[in-house]
Protein backbone atom coordinates (compact mmCIF):
# COMPACT_ATOMS: atom_id res chain seq x y z
CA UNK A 1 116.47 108.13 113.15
CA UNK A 2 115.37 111.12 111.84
CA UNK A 3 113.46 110.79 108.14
CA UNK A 4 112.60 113.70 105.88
CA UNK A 5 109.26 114.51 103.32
CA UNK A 6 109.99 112.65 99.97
CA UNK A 7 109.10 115.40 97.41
CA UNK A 8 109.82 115.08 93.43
CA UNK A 9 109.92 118.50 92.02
CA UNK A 10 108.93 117.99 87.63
CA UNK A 11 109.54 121.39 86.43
CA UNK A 12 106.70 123.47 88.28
CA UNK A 13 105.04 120.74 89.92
CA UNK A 14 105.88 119.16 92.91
CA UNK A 15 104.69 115.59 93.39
CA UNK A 16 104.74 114.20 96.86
CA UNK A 17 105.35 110.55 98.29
CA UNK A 18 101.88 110.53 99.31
CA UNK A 19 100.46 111.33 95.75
CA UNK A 20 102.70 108.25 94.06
CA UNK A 21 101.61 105.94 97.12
CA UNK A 22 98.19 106.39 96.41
CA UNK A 23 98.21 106.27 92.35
CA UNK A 24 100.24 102.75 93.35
CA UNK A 25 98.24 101.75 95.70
CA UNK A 26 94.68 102.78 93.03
CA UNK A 27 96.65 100.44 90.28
CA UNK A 28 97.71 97.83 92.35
CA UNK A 29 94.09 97.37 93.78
CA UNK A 30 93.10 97.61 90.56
CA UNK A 31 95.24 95.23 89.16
CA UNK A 32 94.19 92.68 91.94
CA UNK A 33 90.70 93.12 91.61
CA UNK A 34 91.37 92.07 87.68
CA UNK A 35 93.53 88.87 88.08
CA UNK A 36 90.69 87.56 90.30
CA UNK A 37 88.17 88.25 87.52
CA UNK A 38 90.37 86.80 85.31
CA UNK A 39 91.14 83.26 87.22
CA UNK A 40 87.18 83.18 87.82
CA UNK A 41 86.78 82.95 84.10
CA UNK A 42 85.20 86.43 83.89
CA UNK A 43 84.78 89.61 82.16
CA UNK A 44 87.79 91.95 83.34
CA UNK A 45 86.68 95.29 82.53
CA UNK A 46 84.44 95.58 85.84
CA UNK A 47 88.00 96.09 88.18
CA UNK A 48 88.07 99.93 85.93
CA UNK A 49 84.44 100.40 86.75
CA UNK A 50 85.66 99.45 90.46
CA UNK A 51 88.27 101.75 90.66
CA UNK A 52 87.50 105.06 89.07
CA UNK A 53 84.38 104.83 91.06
CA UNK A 54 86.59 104.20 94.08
CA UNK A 55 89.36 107.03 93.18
CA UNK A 56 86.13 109.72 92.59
CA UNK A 57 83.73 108.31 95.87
CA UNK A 58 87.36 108.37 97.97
CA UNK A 59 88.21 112.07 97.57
CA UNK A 60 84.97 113.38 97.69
CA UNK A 61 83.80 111.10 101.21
CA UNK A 62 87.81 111.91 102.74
CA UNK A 63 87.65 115.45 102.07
CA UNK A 64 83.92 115.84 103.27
CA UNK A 65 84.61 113.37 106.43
CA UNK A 66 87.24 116.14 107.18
CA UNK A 67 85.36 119.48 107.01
CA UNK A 68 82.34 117.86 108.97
CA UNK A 69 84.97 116.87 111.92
CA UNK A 70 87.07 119.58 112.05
CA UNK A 71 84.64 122.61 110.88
CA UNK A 72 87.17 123.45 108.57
CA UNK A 73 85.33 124.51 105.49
CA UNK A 74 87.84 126.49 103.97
CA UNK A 75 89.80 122.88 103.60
CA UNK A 76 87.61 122.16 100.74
CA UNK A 77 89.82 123.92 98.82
CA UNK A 78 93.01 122.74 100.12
CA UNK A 79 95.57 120.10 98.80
CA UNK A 80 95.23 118.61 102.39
CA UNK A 81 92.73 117.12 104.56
CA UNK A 82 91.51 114.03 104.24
CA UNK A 83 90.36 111.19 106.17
CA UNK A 84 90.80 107.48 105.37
CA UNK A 85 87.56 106.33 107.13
CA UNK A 86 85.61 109.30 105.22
CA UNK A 87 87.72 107.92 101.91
CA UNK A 88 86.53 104.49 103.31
CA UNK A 89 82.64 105.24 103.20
CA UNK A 90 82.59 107.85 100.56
CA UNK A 91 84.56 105.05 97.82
CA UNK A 92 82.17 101.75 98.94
CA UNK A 93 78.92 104.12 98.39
CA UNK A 94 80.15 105.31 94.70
CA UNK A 95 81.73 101.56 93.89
CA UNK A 96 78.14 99.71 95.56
CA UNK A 97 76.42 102.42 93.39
CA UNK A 98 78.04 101.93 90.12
CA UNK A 99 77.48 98.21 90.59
CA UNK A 100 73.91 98.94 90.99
CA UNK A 101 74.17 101.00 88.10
CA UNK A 102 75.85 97.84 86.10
CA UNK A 103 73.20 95.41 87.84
CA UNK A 104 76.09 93.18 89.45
CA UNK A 105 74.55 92.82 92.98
CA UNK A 106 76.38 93.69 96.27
CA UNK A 107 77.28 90.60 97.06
CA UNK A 108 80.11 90.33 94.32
CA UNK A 109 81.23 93.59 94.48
CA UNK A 110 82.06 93.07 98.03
CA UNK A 111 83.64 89.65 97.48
CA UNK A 112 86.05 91.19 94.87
CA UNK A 113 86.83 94.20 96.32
CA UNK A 114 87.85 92.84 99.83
CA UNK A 115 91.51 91.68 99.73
CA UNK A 116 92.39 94.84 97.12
CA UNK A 117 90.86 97.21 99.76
CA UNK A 118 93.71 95.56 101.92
CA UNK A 119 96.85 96.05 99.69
CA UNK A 120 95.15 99.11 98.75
CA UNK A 121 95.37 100.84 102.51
CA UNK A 122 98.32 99.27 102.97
CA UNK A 123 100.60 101.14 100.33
CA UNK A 124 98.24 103.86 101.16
CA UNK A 125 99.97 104.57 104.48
CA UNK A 126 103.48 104.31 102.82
CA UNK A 127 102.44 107.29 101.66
CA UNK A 128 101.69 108.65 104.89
CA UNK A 129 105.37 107.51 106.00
CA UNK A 130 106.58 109.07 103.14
CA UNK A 131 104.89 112.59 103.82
CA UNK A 132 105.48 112.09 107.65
CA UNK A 133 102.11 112.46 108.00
CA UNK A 134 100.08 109.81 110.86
CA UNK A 135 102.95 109.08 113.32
CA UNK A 136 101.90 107.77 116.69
CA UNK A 137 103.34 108.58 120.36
CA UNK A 138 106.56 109.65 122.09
CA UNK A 139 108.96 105.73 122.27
CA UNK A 140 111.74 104.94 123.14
CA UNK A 141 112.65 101.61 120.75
CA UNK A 142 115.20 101.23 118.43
CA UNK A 143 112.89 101.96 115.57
CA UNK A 144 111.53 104.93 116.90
CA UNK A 145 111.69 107.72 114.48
CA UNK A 146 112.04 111.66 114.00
CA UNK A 147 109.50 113.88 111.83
CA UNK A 148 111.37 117.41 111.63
CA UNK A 149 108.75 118.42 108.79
CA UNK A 150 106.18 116.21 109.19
CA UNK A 151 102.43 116.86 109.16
CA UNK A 152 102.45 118.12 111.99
CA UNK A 153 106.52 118.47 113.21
CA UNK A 154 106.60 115.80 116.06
CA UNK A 155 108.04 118.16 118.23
CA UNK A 156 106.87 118.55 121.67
CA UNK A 157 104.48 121.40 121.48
CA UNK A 158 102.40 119.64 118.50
CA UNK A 159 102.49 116.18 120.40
CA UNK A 160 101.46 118.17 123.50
CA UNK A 161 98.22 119.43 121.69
CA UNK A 162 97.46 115.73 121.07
CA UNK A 163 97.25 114.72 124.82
CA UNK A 164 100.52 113.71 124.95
CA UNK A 165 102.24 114.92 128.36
CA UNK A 166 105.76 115.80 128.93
CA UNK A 167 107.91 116.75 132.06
CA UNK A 168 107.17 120.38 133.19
CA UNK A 169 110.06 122.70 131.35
CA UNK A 170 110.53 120.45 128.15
CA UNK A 171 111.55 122.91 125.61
CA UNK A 172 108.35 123.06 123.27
CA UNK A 173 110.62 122.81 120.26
CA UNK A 174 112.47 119.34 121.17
CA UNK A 175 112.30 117.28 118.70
CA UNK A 176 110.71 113.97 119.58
CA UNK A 177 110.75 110.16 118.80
CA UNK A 178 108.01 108.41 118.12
CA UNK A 179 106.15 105.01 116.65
CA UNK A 180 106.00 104.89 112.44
CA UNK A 181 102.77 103.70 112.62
CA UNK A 182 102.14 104.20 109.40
CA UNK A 183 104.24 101.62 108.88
CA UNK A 184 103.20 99.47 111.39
CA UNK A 185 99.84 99.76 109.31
CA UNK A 186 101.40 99.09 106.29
CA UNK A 187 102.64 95.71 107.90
CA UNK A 188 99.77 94.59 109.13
CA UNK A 189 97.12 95.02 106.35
CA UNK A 190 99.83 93.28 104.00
CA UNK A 191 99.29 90.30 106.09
CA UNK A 192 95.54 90.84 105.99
CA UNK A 193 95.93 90.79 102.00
CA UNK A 194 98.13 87.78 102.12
CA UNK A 195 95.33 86.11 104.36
CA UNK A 196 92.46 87.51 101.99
CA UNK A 197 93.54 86.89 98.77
CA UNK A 198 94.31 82.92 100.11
CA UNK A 199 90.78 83.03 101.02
CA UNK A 200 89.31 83.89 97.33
CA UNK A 201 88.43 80.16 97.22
CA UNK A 202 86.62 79.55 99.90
CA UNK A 203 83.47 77.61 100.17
CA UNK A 204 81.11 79.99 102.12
CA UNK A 205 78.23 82.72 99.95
CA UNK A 206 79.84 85.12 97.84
CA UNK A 207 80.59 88.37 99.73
CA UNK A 208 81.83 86.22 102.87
CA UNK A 209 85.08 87.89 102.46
CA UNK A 210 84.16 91.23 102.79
CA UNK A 211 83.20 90.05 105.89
CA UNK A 212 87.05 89.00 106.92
CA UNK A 213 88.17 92.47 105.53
CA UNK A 214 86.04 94.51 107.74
CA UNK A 215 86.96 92.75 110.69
CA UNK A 216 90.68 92.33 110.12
CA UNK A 217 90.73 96.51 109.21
CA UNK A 218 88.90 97.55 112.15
CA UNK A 219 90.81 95.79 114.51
CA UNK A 220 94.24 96.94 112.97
CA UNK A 221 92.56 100.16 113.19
CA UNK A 222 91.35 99.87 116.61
CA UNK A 223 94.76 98.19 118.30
CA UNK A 224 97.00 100.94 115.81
CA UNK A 225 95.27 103.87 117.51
CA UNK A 226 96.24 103.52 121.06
CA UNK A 227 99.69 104.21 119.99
CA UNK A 228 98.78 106.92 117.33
CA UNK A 229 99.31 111.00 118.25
CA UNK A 230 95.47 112.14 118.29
CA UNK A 231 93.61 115.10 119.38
CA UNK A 232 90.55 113.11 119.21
CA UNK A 233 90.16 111.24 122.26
CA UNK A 234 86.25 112.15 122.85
CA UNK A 235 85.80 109.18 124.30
CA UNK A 236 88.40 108.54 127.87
CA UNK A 237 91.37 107.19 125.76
CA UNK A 238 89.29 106.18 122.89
CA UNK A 239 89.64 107.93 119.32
CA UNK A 240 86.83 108.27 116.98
CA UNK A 241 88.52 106.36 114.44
CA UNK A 242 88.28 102.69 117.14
CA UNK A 243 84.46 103.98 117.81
CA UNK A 244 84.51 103.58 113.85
CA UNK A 245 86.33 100.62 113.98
CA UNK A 246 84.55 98.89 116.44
CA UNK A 247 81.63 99.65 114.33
CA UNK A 248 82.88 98.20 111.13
CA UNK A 249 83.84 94.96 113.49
CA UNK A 250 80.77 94.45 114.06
CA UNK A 251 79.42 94.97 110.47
CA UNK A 252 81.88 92.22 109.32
CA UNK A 253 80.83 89.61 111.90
CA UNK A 254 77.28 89.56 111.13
CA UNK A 255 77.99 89.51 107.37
CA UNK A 256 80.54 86.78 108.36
CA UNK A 257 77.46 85.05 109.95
CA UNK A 258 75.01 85.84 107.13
CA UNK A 259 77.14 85.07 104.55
CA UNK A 260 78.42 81.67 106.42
CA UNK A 261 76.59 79.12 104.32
CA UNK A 262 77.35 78.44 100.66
CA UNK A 263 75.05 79.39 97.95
CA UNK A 264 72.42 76.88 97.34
CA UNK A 265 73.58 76.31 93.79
CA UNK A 266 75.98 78.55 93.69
CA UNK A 267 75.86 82.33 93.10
CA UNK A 268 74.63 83.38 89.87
CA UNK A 269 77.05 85.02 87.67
CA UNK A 270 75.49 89.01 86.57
CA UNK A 271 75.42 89.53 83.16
CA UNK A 272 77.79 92.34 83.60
CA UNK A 273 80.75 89.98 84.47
CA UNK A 274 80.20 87.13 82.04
CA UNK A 275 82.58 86.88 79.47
CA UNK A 276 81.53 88.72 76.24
CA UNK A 277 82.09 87.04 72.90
CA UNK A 278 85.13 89.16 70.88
CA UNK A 279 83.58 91.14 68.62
């Protein structure tokens, strides 16, 4: 199966499948983070705090987390380069931050922002798909597909200069095969939403479910990498992105552990979230 760049060309611009993704993927979070506010009897207008802090903390972290790892500072100025986990760190410092700012502790932040996070990465890399951007090794299975213009080709002299090795004589310009794993991504953190947003009424301290989140998305991340196309294996035949991951693991089982017992009367609701009388 061979699969092509989506590209809409409006007049002189030309909007990629990876821009729509991610405005989908912004709103849909968005949206999420909303109907939970709403069904907890609360003020909605925090979930557009949430998210343009999220949309302006993302860029700035992804394109930063870039330039520091590849040296690349000329990429500041570029269209491309980003990374997610950059995106990741950059958008929870400015959303944590603007809470602050709003006095609405960590806690609830977290506990709201946890299953949209999920849906969010997920359409996220349907974006990547749709760019051909994040495919994974050399296979052989049905499903296996072609990236003739992807980001890079996956041809076999850009999959050799990620590690990957092919007989001696290959012609460096076959075109090769490989996993989607974007959109193996894309299935799994949909079933991590499905799981999280099940959980929004559970019976443990709010912010618990962050705690699920961070351990579900690192070990996607973590498992997904082994058959991703990488030229970052500084580690043996480990990536930085599963050093991250198994990092973030970790994070979400001691916050799973903290955050185990319920609130003694329950959690206090900040002032910022209560409902406000209509005016």
């Amino acid at each position: 199966m061979t699969i092509y760049p989506l590209v809409l060309h409006l007049g002189p611009f030309n909007l990629t499948g990876y821009g729509i993704m991610m405005m989908v993927a912004f709103l849909m979070a968005g949206w999420t983070i909303q109907l939970d506010l709403r069904q907890r009897g609360l003020d909605e207008e925090y979930a557009a705090d949430i998210i343009l802090a999220a949309v302006l903390g993302g860029l700035v972290g992804a394109k930063l987390w870039y330039v520091l790892l590849t040296g690349e500072w000329d990429a500041l100025f570029r269209r491309g380069g980003f990374v997610w986990y950059g995106g990741f760190l950059g958008g929870v410092a400015a959303v944590l931050l603007n809470g602050r700012r709003r006095r609405v502790p960590p806690r609830w932040t977290m506990e709201l922002t946890a299953a949209p996070l999920a849906v969010g990465y997920a359409l996220g890399r349907v974006g990547c798909f749709l760019v051909n951007d994040d495919y994974g090794i050399p296979s052989s299975l049905p499903w296996a597909m072609k990236f003739p213009e992807g980001l890079p080709h996956s041809t076999v002299a850009e999959l050799t200069s990620m590690h990957v090795q092919f007989p001696p004589g290959t012609d460096p310009g076959q075109l090769v095969a490989v996993h989607p794993t974007q959109i193996y991504e894309t299935a799994l953190m949909l079933a991590a939403f499905w799981l999280l947003w099940r959980l929004r009424g559970h019976h443990h301290a709010i912010g618990w479910r962050f705690g699920v989140y961070l351990v579900l998305a690192g070990l996607e991340r973590f498992l997904i990498e082994f058959v991703r196309a990488k030229d970052d294996r500084l580690l043996g035949p480990l990536t930085l992105a599963q050093a991250t991951s198994a990092l973030l693991v970790l994070v979400g089982i001691v916050i799973l552990r903290r955050l185990d017992a319920p609130d003694a009367a329950g959690a206090a609701v900040p002032a910022y979230l209560r409902p406000r009388a209509p005016a």
